[in-house]
C-alpha atoms as a PDB file:
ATOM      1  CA  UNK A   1      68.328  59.107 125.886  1.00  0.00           C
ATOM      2  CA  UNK A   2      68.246  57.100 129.202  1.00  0.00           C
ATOM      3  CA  UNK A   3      72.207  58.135 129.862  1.00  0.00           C
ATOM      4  CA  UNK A   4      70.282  61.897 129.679  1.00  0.00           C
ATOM      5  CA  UNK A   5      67.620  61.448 132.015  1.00  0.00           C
ATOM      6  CA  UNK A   6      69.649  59.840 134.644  1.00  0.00           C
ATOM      7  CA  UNK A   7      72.155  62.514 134.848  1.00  0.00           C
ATOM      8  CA  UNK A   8      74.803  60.781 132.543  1.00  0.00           C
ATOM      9  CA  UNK A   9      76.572  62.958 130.008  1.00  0.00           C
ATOM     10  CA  UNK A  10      76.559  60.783 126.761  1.00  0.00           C
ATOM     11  CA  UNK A  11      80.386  59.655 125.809  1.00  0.00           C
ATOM     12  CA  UNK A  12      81.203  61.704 121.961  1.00  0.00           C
ATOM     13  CA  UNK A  13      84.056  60.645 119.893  1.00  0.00           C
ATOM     14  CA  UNK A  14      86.160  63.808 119.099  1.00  0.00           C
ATOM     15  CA  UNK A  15      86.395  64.396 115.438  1.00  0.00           C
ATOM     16  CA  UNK A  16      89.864  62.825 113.387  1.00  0.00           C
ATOM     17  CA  UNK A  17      92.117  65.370 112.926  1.00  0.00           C
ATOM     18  CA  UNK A  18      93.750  65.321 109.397  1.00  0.00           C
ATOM     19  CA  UNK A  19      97.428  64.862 108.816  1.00  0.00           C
ATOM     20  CA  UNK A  20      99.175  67.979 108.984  1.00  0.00           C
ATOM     21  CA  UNK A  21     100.370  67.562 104.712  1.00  0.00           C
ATOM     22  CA  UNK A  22      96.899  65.619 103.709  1.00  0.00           C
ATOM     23  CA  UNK A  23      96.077  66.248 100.622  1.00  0.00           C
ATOM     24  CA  UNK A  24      92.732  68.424  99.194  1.00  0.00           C
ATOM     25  CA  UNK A  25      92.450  70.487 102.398  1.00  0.00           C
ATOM     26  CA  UNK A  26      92.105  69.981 106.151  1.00  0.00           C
ATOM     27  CA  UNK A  27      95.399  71.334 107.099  1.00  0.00           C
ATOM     28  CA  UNK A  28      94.717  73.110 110.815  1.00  0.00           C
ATOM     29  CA  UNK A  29      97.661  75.824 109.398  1.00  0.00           C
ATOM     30  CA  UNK A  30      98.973  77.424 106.792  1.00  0.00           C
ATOM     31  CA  UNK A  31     102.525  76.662 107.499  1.00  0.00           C
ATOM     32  CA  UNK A  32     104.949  73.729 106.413  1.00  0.00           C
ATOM     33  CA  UNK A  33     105.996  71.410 109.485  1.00  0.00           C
ATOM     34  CA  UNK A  34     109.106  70.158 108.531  1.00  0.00           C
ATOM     35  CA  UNK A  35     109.733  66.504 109.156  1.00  0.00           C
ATOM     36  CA  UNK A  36     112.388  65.286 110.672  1.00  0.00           C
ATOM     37  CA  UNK A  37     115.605  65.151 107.601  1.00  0.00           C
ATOM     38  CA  UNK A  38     119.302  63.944 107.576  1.00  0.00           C
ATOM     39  CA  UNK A  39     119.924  66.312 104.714  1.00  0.00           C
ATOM     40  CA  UNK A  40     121.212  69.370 106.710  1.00  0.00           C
ATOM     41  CA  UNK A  41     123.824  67.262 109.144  1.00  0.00           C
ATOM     42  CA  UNK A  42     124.817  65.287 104.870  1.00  0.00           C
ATOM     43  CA  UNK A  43     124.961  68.508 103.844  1.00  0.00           C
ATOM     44  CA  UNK A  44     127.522  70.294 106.580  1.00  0.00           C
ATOM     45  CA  UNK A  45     129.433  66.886 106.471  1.00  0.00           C
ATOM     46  CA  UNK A  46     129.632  67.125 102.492  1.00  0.00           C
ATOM     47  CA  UNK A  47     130.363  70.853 102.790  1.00  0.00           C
ATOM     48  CA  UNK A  48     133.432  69.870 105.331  1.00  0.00           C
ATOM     49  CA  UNK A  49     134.647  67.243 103.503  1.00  0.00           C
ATOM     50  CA  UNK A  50     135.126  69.474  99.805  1.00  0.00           C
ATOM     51  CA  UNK A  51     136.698  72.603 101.922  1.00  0.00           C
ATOM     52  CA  UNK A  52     139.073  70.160 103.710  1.00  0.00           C
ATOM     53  CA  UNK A  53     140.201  68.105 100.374  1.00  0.00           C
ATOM     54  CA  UNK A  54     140.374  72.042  98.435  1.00  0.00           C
ATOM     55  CA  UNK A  55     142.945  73.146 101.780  1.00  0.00           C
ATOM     56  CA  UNK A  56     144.553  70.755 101.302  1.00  0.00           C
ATOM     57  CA  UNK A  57     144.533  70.197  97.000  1.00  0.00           C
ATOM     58  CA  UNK A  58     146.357  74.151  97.285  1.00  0.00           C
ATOM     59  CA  UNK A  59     149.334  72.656  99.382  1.00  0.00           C
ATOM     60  CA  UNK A  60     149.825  69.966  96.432  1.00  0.00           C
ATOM     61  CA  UNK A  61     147.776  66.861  97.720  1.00  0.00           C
ATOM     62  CA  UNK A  62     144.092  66.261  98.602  1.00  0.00           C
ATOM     63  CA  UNK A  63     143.075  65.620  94.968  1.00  0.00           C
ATOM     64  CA  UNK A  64     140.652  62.509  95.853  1.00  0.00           C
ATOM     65  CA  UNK A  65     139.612  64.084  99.156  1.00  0.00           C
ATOM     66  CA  UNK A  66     138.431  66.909  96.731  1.00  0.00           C
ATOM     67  CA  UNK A  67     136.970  64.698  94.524  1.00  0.00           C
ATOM     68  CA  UNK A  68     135.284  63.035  97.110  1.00  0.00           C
ATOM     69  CA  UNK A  69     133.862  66.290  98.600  1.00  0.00           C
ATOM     70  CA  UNK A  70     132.280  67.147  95.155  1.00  0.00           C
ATOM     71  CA  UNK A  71     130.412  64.102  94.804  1.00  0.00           C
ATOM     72  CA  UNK A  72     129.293  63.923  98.077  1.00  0.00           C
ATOM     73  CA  UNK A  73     127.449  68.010  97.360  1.00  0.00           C
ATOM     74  CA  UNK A  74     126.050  66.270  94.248  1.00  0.00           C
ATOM     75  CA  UNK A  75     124.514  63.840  96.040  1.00  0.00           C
ATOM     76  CA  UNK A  76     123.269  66.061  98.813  1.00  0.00           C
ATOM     77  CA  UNK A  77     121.954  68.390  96.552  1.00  0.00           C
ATOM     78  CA  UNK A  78     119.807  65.252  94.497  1.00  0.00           C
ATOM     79  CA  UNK A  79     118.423  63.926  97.314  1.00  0.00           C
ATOM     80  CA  UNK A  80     117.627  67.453  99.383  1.00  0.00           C
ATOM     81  CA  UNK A  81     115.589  68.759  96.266  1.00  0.00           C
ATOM     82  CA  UNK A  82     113.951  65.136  95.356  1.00  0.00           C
ATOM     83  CA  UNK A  83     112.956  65.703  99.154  1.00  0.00           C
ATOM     84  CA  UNK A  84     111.451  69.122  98.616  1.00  0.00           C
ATOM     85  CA  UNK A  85     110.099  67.912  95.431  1.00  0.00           C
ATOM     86  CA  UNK A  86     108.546  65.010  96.976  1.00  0.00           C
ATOM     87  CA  UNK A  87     106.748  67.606  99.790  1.00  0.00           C
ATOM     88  CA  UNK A  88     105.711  69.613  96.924  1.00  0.00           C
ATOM     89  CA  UNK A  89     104.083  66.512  94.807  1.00  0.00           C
ATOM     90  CA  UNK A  90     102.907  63.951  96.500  1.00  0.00           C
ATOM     91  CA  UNK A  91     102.084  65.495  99.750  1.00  0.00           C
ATOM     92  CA  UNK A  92     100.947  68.854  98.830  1.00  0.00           C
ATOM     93  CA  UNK A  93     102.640  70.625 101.999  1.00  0.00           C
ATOM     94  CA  UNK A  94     103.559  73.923  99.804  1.00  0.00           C
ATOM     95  CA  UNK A  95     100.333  75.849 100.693  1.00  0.00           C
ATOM     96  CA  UNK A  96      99.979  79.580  99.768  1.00  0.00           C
ATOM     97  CA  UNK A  97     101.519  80.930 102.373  1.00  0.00           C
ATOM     98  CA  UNK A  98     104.445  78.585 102.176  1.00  0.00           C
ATOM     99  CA  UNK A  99     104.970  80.083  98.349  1.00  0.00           C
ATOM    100  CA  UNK A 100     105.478  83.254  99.615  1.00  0.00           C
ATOM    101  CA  UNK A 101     108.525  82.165 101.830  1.00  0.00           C
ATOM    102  CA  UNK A 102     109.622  80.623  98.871  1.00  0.00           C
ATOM    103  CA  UNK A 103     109.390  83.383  96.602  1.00  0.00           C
ATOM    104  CA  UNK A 104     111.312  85.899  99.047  1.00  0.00           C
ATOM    105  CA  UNK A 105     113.757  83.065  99.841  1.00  0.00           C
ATOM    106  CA  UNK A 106     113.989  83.425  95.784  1.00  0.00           C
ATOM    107  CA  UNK A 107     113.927  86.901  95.560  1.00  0.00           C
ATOM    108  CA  UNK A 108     117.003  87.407  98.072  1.00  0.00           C
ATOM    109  CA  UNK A 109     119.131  84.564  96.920  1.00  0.00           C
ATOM    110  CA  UNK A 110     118.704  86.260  93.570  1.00  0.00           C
ATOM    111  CA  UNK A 111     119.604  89.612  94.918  1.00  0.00           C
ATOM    112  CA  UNK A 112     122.884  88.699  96.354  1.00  0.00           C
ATOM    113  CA  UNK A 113     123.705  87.330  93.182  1.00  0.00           C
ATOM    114  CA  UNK A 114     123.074  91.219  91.992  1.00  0.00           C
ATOM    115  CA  UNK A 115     125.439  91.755  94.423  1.00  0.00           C
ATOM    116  CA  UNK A 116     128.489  89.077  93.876  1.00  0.00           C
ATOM    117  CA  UNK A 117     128.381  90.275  89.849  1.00  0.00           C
ATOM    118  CA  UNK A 118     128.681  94.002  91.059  1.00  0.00           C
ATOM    119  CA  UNK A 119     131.662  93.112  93.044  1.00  0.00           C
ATOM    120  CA  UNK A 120     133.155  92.254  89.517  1.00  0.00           C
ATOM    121  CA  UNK A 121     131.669  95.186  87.409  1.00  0.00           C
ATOM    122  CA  UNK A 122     133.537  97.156  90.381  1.00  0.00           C
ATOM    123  CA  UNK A 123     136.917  95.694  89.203  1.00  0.00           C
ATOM    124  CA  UNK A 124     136.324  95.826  85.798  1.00  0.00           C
ATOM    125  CA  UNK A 125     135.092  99.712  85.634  1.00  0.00           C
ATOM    126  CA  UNK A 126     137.720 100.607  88.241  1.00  0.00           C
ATOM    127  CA  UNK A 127     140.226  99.542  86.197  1.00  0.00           C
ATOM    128  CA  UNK A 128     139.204 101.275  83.008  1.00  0.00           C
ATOM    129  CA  UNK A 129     138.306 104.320  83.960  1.00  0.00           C
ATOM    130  CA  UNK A 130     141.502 105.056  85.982  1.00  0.00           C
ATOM    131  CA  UNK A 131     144.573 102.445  84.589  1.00  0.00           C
ATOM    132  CA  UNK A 132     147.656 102.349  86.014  1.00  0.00           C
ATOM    133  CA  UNK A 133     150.711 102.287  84.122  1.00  0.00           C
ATOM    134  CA  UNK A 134     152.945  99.968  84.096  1.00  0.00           C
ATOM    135  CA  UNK A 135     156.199  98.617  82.006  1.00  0.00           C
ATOM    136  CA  UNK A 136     153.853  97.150  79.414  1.00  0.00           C
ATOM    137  CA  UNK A 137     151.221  99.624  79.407  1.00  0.00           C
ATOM    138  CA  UNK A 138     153.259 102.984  80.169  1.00  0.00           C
ATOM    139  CA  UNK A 139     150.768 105.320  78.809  1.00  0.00           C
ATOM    140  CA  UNK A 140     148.211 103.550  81.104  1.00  0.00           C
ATOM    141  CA  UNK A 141     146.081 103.193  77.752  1.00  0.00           C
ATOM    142  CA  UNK A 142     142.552 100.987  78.463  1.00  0.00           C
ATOM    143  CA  UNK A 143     142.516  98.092  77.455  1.00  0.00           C
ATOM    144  CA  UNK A 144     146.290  97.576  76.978  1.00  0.00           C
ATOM    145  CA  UNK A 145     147.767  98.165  73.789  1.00  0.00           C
ATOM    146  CA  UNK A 146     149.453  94.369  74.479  1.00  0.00           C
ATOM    147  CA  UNK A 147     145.869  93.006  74.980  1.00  0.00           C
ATOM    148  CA  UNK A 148     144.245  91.999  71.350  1.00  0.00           C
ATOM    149  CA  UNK A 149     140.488  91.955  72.222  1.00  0.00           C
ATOM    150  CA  UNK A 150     137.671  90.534  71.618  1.00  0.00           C
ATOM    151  CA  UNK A 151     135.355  91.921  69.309  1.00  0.00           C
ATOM    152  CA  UNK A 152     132.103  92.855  70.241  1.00  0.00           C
ATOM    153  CA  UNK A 153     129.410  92.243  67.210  1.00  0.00           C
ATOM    154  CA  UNK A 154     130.982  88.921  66.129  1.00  0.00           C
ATOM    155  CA  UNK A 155     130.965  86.047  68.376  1.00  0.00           C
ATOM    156  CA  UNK A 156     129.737  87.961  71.780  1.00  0.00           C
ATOM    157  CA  UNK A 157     126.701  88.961  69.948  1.00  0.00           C
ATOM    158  CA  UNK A 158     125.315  85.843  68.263  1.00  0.00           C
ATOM    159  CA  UNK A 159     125.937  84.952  72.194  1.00  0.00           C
ATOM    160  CA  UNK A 160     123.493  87.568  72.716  1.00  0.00           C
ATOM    161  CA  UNK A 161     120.620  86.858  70.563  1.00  0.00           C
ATOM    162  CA  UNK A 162     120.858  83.309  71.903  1.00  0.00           C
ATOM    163  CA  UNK A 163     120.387  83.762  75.203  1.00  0.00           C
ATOM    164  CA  UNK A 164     117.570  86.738  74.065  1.00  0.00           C
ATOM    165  CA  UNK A 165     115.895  84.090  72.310  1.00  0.00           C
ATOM    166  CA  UNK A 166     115.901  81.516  75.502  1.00  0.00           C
ATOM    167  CA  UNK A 167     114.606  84.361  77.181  1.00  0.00           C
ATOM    168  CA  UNK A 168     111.369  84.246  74.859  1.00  0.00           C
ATOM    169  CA  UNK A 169     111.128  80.456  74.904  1.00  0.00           C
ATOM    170  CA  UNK A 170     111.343  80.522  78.661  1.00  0.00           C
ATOM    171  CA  UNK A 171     108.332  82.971  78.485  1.00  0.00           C
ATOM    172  CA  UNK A 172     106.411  81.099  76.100  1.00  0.00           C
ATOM    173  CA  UNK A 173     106.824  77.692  78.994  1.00  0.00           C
ATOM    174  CA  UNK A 174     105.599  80.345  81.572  1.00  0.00           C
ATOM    175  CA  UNK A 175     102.328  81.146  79.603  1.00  0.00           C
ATOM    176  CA  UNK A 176     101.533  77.382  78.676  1.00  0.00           C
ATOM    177  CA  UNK A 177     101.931  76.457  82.018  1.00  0.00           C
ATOM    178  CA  UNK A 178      99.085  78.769  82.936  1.00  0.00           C
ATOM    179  CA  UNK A 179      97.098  78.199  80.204  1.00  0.00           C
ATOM    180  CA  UNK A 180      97.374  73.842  81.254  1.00  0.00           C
ATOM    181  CA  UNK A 181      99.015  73.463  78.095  1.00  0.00           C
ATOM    182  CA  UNK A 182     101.873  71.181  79.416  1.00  0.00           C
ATOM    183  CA  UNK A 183     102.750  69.670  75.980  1.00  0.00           C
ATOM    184  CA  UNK A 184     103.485  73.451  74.377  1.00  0.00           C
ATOM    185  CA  UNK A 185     105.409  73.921  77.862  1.00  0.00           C
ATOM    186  CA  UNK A 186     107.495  70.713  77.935  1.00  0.00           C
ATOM    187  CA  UNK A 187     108.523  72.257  74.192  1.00  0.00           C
ATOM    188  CA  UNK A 188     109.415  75.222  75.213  1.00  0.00           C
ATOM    189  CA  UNK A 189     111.676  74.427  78.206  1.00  0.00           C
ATOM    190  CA  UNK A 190     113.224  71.930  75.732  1.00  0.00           C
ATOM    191  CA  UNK A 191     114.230  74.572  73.725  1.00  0.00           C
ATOM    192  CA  UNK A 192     115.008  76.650  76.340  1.00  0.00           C
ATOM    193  CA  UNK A 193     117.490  73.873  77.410  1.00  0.00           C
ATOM    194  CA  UNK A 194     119.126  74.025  74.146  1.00  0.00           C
ATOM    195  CA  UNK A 195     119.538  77.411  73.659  1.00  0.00           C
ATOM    196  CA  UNK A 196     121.223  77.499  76.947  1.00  0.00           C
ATOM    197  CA  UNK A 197     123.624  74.765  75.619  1.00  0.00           C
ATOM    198  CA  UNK A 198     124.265  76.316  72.663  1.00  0.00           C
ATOM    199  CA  UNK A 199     125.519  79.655  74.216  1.00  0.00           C
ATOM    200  CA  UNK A 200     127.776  77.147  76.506  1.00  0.00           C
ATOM    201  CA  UNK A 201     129.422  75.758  73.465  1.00  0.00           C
ATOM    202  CA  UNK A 202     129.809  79.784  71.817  1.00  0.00           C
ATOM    203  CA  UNK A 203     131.836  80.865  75.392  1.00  0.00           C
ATOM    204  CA  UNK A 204     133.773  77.796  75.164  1.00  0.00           C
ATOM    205  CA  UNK A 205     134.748  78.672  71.399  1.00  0.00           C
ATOM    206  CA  UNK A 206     135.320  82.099  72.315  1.00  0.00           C
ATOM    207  CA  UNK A 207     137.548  80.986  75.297  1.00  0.00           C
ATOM    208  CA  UNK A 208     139.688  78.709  73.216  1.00  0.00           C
ATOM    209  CA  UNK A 209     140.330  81.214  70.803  1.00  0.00           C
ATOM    210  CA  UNK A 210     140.925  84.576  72.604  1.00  0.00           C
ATOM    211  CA  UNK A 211     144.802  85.337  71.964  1.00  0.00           C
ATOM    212  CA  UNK A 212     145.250  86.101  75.851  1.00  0.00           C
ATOM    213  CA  UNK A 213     145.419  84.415  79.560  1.00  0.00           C
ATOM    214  CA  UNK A 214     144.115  84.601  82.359  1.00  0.00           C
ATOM    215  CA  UNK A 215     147.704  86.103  83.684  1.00  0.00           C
ATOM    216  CA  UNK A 216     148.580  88.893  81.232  1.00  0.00           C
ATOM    217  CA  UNK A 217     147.275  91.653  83.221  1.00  0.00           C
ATOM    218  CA  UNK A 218     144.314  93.269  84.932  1.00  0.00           C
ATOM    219  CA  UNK A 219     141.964  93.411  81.292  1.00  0.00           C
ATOM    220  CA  UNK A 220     141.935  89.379  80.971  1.00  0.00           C
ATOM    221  CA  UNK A 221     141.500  88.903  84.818  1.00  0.00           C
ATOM    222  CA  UNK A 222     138.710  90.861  85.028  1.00  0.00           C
ATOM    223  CA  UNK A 223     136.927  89.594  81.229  1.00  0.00           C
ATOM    224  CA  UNK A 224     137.442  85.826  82.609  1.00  0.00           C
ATOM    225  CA  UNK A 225     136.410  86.602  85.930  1.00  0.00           C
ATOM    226  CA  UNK A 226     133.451  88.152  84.912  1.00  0.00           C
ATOM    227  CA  UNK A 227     132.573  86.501  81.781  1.00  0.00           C
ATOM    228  CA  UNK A 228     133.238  82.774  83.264  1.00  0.00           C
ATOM    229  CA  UNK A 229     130.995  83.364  86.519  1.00  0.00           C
ATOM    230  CA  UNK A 230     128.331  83.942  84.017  1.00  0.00           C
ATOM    231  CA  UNK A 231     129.076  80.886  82.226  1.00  0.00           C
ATOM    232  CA  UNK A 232     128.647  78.921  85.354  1.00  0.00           C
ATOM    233  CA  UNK A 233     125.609  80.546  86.145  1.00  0.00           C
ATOM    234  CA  UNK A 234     124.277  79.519  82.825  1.00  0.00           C
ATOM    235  CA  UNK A 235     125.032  76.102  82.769  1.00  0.00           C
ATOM    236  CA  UNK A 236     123.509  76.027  86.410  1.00  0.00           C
ATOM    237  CA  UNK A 237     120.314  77.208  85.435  1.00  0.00           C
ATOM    238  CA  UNK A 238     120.578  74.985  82.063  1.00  0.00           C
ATOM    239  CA  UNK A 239     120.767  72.158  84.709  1.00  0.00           C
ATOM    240  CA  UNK A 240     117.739  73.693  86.272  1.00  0.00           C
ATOM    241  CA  UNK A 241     115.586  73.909  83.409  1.00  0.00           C
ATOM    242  CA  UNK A 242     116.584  70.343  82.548  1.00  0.00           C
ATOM    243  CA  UNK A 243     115.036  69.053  85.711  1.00  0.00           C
ATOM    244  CA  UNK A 244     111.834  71.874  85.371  1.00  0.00           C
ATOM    245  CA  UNK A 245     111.562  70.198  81.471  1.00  0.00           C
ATOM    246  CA  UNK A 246     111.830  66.546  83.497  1.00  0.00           C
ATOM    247  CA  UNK A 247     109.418  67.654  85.499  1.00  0.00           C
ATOM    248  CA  UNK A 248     106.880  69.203  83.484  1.00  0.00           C
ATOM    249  CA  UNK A 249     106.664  65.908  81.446  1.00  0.00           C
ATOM    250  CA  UNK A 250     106.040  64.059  84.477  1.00  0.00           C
ATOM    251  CA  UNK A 251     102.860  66.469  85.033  1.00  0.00           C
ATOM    252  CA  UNK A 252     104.323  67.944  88.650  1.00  0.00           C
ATOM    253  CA  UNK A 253     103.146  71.624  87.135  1.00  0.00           C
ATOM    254  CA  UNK A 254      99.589  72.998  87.615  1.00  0.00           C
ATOM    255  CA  UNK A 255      98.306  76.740  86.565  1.00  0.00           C
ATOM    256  CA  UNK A 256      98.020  76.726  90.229  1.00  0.00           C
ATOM    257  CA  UNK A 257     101.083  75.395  91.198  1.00  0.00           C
ATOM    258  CA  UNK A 258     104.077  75.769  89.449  1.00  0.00           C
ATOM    259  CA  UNK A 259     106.487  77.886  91.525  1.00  0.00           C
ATOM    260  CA  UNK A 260     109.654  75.172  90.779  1.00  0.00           C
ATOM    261  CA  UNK A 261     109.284  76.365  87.254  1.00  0.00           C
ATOM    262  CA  UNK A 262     108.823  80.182  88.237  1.00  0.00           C
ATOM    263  CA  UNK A 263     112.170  80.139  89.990  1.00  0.00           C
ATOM    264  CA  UNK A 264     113.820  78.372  87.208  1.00  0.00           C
ATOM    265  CA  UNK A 265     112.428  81.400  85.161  1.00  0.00           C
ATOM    266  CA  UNK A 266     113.504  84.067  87.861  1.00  0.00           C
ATOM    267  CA  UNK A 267     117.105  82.632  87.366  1.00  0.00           C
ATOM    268  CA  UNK A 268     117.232  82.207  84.045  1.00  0.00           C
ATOM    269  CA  UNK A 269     115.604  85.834  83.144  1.00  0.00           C
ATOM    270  CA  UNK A 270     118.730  87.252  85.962  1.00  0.00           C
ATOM    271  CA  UNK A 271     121.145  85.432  83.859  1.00  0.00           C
ATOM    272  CA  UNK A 272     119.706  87.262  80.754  1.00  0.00           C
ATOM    273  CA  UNK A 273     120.062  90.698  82.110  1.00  0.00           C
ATOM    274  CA  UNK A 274     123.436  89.983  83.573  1.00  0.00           C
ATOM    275  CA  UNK A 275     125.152  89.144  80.150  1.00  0.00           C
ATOM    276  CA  UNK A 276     123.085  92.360  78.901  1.00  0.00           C
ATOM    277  CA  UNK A 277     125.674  94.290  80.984  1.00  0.00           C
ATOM    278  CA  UNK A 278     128.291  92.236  80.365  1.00  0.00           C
ATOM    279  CA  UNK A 279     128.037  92.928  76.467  1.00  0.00           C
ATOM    280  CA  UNK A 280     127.825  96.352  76.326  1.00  0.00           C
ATOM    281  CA  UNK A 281     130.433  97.464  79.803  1.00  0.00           C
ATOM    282  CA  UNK A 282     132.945  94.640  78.744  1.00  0.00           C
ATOM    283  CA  UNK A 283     132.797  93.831  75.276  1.00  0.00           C
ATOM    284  CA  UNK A 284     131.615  97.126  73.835  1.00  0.00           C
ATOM    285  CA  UNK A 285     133.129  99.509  75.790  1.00  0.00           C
ATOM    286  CA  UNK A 286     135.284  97.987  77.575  1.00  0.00           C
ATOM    287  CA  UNK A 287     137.007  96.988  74.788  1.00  0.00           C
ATOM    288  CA  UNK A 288     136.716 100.074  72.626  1.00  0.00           C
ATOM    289  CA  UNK A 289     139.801 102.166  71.463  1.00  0.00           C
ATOM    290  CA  UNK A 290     142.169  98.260  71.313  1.00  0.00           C
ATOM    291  CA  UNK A 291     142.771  96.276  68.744  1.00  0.00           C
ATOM    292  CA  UNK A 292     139.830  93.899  67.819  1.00  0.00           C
ATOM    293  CA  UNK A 293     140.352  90.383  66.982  1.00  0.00           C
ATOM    294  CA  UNK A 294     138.187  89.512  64.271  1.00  0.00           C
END
């Protein structure tokens, strides 16, 4: 009071600002500062590395270099998403608008997935609606009278109803996890997990025993082409539900905050519908009118 009457303007502490990623609140935005992260520079090193070992693996050498290059992705990819993870967890920097980037991010990468399956749909429907002829196909029949194919309502549909029935278990994690019921939900994925490795083994089965190769003409190209991206794209999100099933055990879902899982679901759900398409363009019509391998 004597600093006031004298003409002194009292000395006030400015108030603590909270860390930008503090937990329950305080944040001055609603955006995600980065930190500073060696993942990008591991990443384009790792990236280097596998296309300069696969250059060089196609000229006949390069077959550790290639190795090399693979492992080094893996281990990129671990430690980038334990990072995000981490950001996610423990210092609660994914705010609400932050989800939204990650959702479109989501959204698009899942779109030009739409778009790398259509490229083989293209091929595949371009090449049975108009075939060529040629000296083992003269009549320029579809699919090749040479070609024994696969039928569609024996193997490719229990196939089917498996990953139909992941899609349901999937759903049932979804609800559980909004409900708080992360014991149902842990159950779910699990099942979802094995459903997904259960179709893996069926396409493996199916491979071994189709009666023709990759190299006997434009029908197998296009089946394995399109049929074996999917395969890969179901034991990737397998791999991703593993670590959303890891993860849900651990307690890193909330019914507030769960979009790890949600894009696991997106994926998985994309997969679904994909092999949807593939059943009914490739194996049912696609292959009607040849002779069916039972």
């Amino acid at each position: 009071m004597a600093d006031i009457t004298h003409g002194q303007v009292p000395h006030v502490e400015p108030p603590a600002q909270p860390h930008a990623h503090a937990a329950g609140g305080g944040i001055p935005h609603p955006y995600h500062l980065l930190k500073p992260s060696p993942w990008p520079l591991l990443g384009a090193f790792a990236g280097g590395l596998l296309a300069t070992g696969l250059v060089v693996y196609m000229h006949g050498g390069g077959k550790l270099l290639m190795i090399l290059g693979v492992l080094a992705i893996l281990g990129v990819m671990f430690g980038w998403w334990r990072a995000v993870i981490h950001e996610a967890v423990t210092e609660k920097a994914h705010t609400p608008v932050v989800k939204i980037g990650l959702r479109y991010g989501m959204a698009l990468f899942i779109a030009s997935e739409v778009m790398f399956f259509a490229a083989f749909f293209w091929a595949f429907f371009d090449a049975a609606l108009f075939p060529k002829a040629s000296p083992l196909n003269p009549d320029a029949h579809w699919p090749p009278p040479t070609i024994e194919v696969i039928s569609a309502f024996h193997m490719p549909l229990m196939m089917t109803l498996t990953l139909l029935l992941s899609g349901v278990t999937v759903t049932w994690a979804h609800h559980a996890i909004i409900e708080g019921k992360n014991r149902d939900a842990a159950k779910a994925l699990g099942l979802t997990v094995l459903l997904g490795v259960l179709f893996t083994f069926f396409q493996i089965y199916e491979y071994v025993h189709a009666t023709f190769k990759f190299t006997d003409g434009i029908f197998p190209s296009t089946f394995y082409m399109a049929t074996g991206f999917h395969g890969f794209h179901v034991f990737v999100g397998t791999v991703f539900l593993i670590v959303c099933w890891i993860r849900t055990i651990k307690g890193h879902f909330t019914p507030q905050s769960h979009f790890g899982f949600e894009a696991a679901a997106w994926y998985w759900h994309f997969v679904d519908v994909v092999w949807l398409f593939l059943f009914v363009s490739v194996y049912w019509w696609g292959s009607h009118g040849g002779t069916v391998a039972h």
